[in-house]
C-alpha atoms as a PDB file:
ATOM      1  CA  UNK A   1      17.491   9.679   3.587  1.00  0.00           C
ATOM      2  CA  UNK A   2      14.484   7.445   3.142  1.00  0.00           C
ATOM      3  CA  UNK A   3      14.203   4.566   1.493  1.00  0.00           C
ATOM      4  CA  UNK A   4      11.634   3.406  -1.103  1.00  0.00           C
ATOM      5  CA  UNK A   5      10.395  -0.249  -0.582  1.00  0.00           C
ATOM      6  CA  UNK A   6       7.196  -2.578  -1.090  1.00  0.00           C
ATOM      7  CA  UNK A   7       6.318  -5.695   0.588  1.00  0.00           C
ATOM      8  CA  UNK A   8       3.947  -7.779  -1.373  1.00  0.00           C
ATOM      9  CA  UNK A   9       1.674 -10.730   0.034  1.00  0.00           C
ATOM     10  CA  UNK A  10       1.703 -13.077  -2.827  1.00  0.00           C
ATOM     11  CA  UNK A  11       0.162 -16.611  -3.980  1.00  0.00           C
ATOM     12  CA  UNK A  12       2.658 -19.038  -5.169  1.00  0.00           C
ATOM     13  CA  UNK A  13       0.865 -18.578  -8.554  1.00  0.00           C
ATOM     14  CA  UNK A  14       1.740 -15.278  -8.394  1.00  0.00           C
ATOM     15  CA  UNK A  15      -0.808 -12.883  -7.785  1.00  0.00           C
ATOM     16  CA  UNK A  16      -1.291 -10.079  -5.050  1.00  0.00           C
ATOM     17  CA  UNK A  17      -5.471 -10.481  -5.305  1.00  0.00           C
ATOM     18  CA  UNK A  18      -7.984 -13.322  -6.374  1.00  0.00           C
ATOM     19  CA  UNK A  19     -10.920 -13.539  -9.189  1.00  0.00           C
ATOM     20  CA  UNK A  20     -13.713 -11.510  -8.537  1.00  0.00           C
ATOM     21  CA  UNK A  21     -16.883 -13.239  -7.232  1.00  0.00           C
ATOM     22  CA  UNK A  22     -19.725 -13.723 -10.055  1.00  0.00           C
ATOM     23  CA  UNK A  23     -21.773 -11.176 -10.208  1.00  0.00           C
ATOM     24  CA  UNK A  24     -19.070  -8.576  -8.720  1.00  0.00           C
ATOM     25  CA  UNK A  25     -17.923  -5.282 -10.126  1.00  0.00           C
ATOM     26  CA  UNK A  26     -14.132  -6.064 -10.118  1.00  0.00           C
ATOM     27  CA  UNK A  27     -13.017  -2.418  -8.394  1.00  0.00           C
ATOM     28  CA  UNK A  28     -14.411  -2.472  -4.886  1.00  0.00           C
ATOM     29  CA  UNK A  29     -13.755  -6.128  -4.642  1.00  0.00           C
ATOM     30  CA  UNK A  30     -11.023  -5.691  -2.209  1.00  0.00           C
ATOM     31  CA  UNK A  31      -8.764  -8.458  -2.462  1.00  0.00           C
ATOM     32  CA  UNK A  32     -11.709 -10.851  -4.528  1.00  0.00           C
ATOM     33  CA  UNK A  33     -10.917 -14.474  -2.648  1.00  0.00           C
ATOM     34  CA  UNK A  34      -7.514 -14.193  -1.817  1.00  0.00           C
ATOM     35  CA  UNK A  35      -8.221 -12.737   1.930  1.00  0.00           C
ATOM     36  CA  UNK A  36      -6.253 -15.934   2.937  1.00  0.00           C
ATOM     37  CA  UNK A  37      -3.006 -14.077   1.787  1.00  0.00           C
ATOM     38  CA  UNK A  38      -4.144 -11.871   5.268  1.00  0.00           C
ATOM     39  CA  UNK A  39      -4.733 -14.488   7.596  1.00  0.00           C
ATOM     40  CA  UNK A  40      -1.853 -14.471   9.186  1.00  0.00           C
ATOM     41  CA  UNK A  41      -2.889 -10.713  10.497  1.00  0.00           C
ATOM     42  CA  UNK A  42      -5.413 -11.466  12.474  1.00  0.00           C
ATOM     43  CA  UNK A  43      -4.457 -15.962  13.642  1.00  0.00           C
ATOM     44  CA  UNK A  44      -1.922 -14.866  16.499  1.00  0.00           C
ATOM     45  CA  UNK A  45      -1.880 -13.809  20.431  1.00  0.00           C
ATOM     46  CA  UNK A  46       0.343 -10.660  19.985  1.00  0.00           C
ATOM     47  CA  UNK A  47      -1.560  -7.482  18.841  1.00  0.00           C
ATOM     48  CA  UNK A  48       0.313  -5.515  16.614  1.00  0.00           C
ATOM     49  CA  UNK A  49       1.901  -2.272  18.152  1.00  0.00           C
ATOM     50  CA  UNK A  50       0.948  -0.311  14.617  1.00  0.00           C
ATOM     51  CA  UNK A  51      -2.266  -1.607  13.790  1.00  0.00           C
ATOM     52  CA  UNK A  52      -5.733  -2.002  15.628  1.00  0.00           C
ATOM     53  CA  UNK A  53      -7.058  -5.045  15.244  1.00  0.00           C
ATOM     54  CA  UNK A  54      -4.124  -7.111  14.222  1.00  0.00           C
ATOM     55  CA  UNK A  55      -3.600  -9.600  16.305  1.00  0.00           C
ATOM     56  CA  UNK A  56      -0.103 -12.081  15.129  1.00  0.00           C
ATOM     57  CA  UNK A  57       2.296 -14.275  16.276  1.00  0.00           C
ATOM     58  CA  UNK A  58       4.510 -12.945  18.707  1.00  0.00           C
ATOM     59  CA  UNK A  59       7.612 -13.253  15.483  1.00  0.00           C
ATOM     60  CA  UNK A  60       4.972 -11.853  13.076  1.00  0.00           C
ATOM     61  CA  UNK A  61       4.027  -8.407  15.120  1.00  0.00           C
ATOM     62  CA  UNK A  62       7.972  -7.910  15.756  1.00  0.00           C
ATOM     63  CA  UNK A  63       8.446  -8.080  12.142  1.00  0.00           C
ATOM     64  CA  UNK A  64       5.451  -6.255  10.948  1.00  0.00           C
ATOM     65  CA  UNK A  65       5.879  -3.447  13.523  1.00  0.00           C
ATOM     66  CA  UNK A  66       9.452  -2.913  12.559  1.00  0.00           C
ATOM     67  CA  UNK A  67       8.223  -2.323   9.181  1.00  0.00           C
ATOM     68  CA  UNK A  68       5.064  -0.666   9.973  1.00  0.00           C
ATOM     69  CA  UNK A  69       6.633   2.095  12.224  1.00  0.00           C
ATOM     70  CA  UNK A  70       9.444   3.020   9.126  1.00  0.00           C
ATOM     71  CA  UNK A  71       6.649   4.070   6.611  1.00  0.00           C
ATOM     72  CA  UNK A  72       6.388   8.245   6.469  1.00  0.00           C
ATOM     73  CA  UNK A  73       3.862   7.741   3.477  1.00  0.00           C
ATOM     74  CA  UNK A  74       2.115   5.349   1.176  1.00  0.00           C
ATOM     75  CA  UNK A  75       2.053   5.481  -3.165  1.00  0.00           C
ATOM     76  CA  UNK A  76      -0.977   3.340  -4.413  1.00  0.00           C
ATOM     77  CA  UNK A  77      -1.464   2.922  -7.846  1.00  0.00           C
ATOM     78  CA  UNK A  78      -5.202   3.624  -9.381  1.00  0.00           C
ATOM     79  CA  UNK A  79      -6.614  -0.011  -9.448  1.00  0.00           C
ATOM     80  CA  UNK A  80      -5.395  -0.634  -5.456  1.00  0.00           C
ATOM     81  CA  UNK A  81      -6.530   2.181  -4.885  1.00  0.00           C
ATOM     82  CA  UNK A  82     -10.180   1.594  -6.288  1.00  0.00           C
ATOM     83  CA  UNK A  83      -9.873  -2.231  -5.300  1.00  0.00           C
ATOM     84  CA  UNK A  84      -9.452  -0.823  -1.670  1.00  0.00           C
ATOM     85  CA  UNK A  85     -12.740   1.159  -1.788  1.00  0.00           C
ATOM     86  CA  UNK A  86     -10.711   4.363  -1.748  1.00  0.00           C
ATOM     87  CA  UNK A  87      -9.329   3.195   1.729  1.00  0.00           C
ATOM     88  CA  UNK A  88     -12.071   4.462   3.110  1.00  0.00           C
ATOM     89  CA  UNK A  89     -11.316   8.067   2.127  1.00  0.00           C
ATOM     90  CA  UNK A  90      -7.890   7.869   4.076  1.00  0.00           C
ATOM     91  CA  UNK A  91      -4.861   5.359   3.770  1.00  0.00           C
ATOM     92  CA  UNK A  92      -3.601   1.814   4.473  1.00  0.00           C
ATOM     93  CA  UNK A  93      -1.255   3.071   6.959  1.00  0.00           C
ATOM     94  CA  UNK A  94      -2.899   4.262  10.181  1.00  0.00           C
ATOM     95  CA  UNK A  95      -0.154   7.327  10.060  1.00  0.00           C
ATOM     96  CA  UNK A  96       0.916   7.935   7.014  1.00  0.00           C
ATOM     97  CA  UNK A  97      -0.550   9.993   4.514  1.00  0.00           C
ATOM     98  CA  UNK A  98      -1.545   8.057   1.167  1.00  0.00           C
ATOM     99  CA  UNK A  99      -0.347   9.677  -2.499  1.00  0.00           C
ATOM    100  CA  UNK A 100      -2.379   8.199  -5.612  1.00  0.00           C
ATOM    101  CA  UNK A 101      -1.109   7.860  -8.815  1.00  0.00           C
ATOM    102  CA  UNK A 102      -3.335   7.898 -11.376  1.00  0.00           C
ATOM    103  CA  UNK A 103      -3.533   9.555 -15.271  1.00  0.00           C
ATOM    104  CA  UNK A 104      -7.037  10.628 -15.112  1.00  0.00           C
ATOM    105  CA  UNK A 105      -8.962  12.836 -12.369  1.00  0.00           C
ATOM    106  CA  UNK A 106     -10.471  10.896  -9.308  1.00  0.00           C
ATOM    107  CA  UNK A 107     -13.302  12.756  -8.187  1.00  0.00           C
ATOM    108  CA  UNK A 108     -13.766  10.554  -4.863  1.00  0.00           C
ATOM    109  CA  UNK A 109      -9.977  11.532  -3.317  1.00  0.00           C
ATOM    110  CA  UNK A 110     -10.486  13.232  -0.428  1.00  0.00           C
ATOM    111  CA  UNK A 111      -8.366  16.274   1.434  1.00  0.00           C
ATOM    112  CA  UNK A 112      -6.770  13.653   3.671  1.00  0.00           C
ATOM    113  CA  UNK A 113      -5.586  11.452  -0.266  1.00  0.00           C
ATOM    114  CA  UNK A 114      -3.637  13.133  -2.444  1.00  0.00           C
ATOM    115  CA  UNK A 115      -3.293  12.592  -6.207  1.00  0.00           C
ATOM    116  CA  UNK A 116      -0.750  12.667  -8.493  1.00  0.00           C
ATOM    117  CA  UNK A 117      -1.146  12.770 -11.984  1.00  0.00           C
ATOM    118  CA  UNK A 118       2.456  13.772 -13.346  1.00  0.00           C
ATOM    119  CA  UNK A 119       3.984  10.033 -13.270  1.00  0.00           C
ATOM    120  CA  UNK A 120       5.635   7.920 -10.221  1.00  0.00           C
ATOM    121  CA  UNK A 121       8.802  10.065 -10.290  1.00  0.00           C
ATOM    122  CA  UNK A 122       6.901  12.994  -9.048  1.00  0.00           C
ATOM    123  CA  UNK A 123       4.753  10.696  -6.519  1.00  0.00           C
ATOM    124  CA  UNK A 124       7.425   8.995  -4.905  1.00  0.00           C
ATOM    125  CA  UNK A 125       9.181  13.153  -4.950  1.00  0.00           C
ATOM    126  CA  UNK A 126       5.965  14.368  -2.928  1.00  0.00           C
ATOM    127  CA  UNK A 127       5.985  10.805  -0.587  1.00  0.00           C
ATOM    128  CA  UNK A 128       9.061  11.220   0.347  1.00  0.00           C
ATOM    129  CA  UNK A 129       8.688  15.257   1.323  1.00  0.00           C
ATOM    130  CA  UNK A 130       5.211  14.087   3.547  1.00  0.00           C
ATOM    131  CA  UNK A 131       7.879  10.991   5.003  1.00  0.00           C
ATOM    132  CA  UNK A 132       9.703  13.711   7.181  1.00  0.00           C
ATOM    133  CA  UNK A 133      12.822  11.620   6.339  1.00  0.00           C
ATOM    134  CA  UNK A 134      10.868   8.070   7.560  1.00  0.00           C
ATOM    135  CA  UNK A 135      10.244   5.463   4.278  1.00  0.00           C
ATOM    136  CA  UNK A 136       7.913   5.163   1.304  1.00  0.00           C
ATOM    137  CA  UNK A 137       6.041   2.153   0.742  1.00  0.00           C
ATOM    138  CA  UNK A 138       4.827   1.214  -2.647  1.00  0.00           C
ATOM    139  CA  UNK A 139       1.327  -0.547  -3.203  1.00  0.00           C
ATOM    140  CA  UNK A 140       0.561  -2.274  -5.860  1.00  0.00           C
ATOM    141  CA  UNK A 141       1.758  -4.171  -8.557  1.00  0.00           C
ATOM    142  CA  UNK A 142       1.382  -2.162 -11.863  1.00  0.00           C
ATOM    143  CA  UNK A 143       2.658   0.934  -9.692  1.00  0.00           C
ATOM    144  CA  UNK A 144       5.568  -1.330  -8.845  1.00  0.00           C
ATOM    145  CA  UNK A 145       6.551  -1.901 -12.000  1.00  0.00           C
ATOM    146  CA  UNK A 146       6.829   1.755 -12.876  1.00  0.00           C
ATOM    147  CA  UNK A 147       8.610   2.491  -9.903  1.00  0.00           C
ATOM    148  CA  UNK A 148      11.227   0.003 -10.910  1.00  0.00           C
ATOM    149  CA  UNK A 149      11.616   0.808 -14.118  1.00  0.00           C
ATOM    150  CA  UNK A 150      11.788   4.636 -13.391  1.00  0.00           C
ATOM    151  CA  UNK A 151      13.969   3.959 -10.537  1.00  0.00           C
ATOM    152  CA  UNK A 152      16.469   6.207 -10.109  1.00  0.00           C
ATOM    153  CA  UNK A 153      20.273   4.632  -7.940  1.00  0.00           C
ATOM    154  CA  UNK A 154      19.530   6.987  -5.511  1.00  0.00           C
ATOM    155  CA  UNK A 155      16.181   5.686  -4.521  1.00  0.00           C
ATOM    156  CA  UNK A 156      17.769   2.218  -3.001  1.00  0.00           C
ATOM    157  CA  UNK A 157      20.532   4.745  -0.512  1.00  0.00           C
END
């Protein structure tokens, strides 16, 4: 069975994205100025197997690899998902296909997104079918919280 499981770059102040620039609409901001979370994708000699245009340390791409080649399909929350500029109209993962949670429409998904509106229980449900019995990787951290707090036991097997 799959497993359910998020892997956050954080600050050691304790957020996942920085302020906004002035003068910024805060959703399309990306990840405002905490890109340097991110360097460490793109300062090594060893391109990742998963990724195009990742380029790590030669411990970094085994690691990242590993984990990139167990995800069967992504959950984003709303905000990441606007803060990401809709991905692009696909996903984070090159592979996997990306489920949305969100309680209001979203006009702007697109037939390779799909949203759910129906709570994380039912997104993390629908991930897991798209998986094909590989993991589901959380983005995110309001979505995170509801995932843990709706956690079910059999979610960590």
């Amino acid at each position: 069975m799959s497993k359910v499981f998020s892997a956050h770059a954080v600050s050691v102040d304790g957020y996942i994205s920085g302020r906004v620039p002035e003068g910024q609409d805060e959703f399309g901001s990306g990840l405002g100025d905490a890109t340097m979370l991110f360097d460490w994708y793109f300062g090594g000699d060893t391109s990742s197997e998963s990724f195009d245009g990742f380029s790590l340390s030669e411990p970094s791409a085994r690691f990242f690899d590993a984990i990139a080649g167990r995800v069967g399909a992504t959950v984003a929350g709303r905000t990441t998902y606007e803060h990401s500029r809709h991905f692009g109209g696909g996903g984070p993962h090159p592979t996997a296909p990306l489920f949305v949670l969100s309680h209001r429409p979203a006009p702007e998904i697109t037939e390779a997104q799909m949203l759910v509106t129906t709570g994380i229980e039912d997104a993390v449900a629908a991930a897991r079918e798209a998986a094909q019995g590989k993991d589901v990787a959380l983005m995110g951290g309001g979505l995170l919280s509801s995932a843990l707090a709706a956690a079910p036991p059999t979610w960590s097997n």
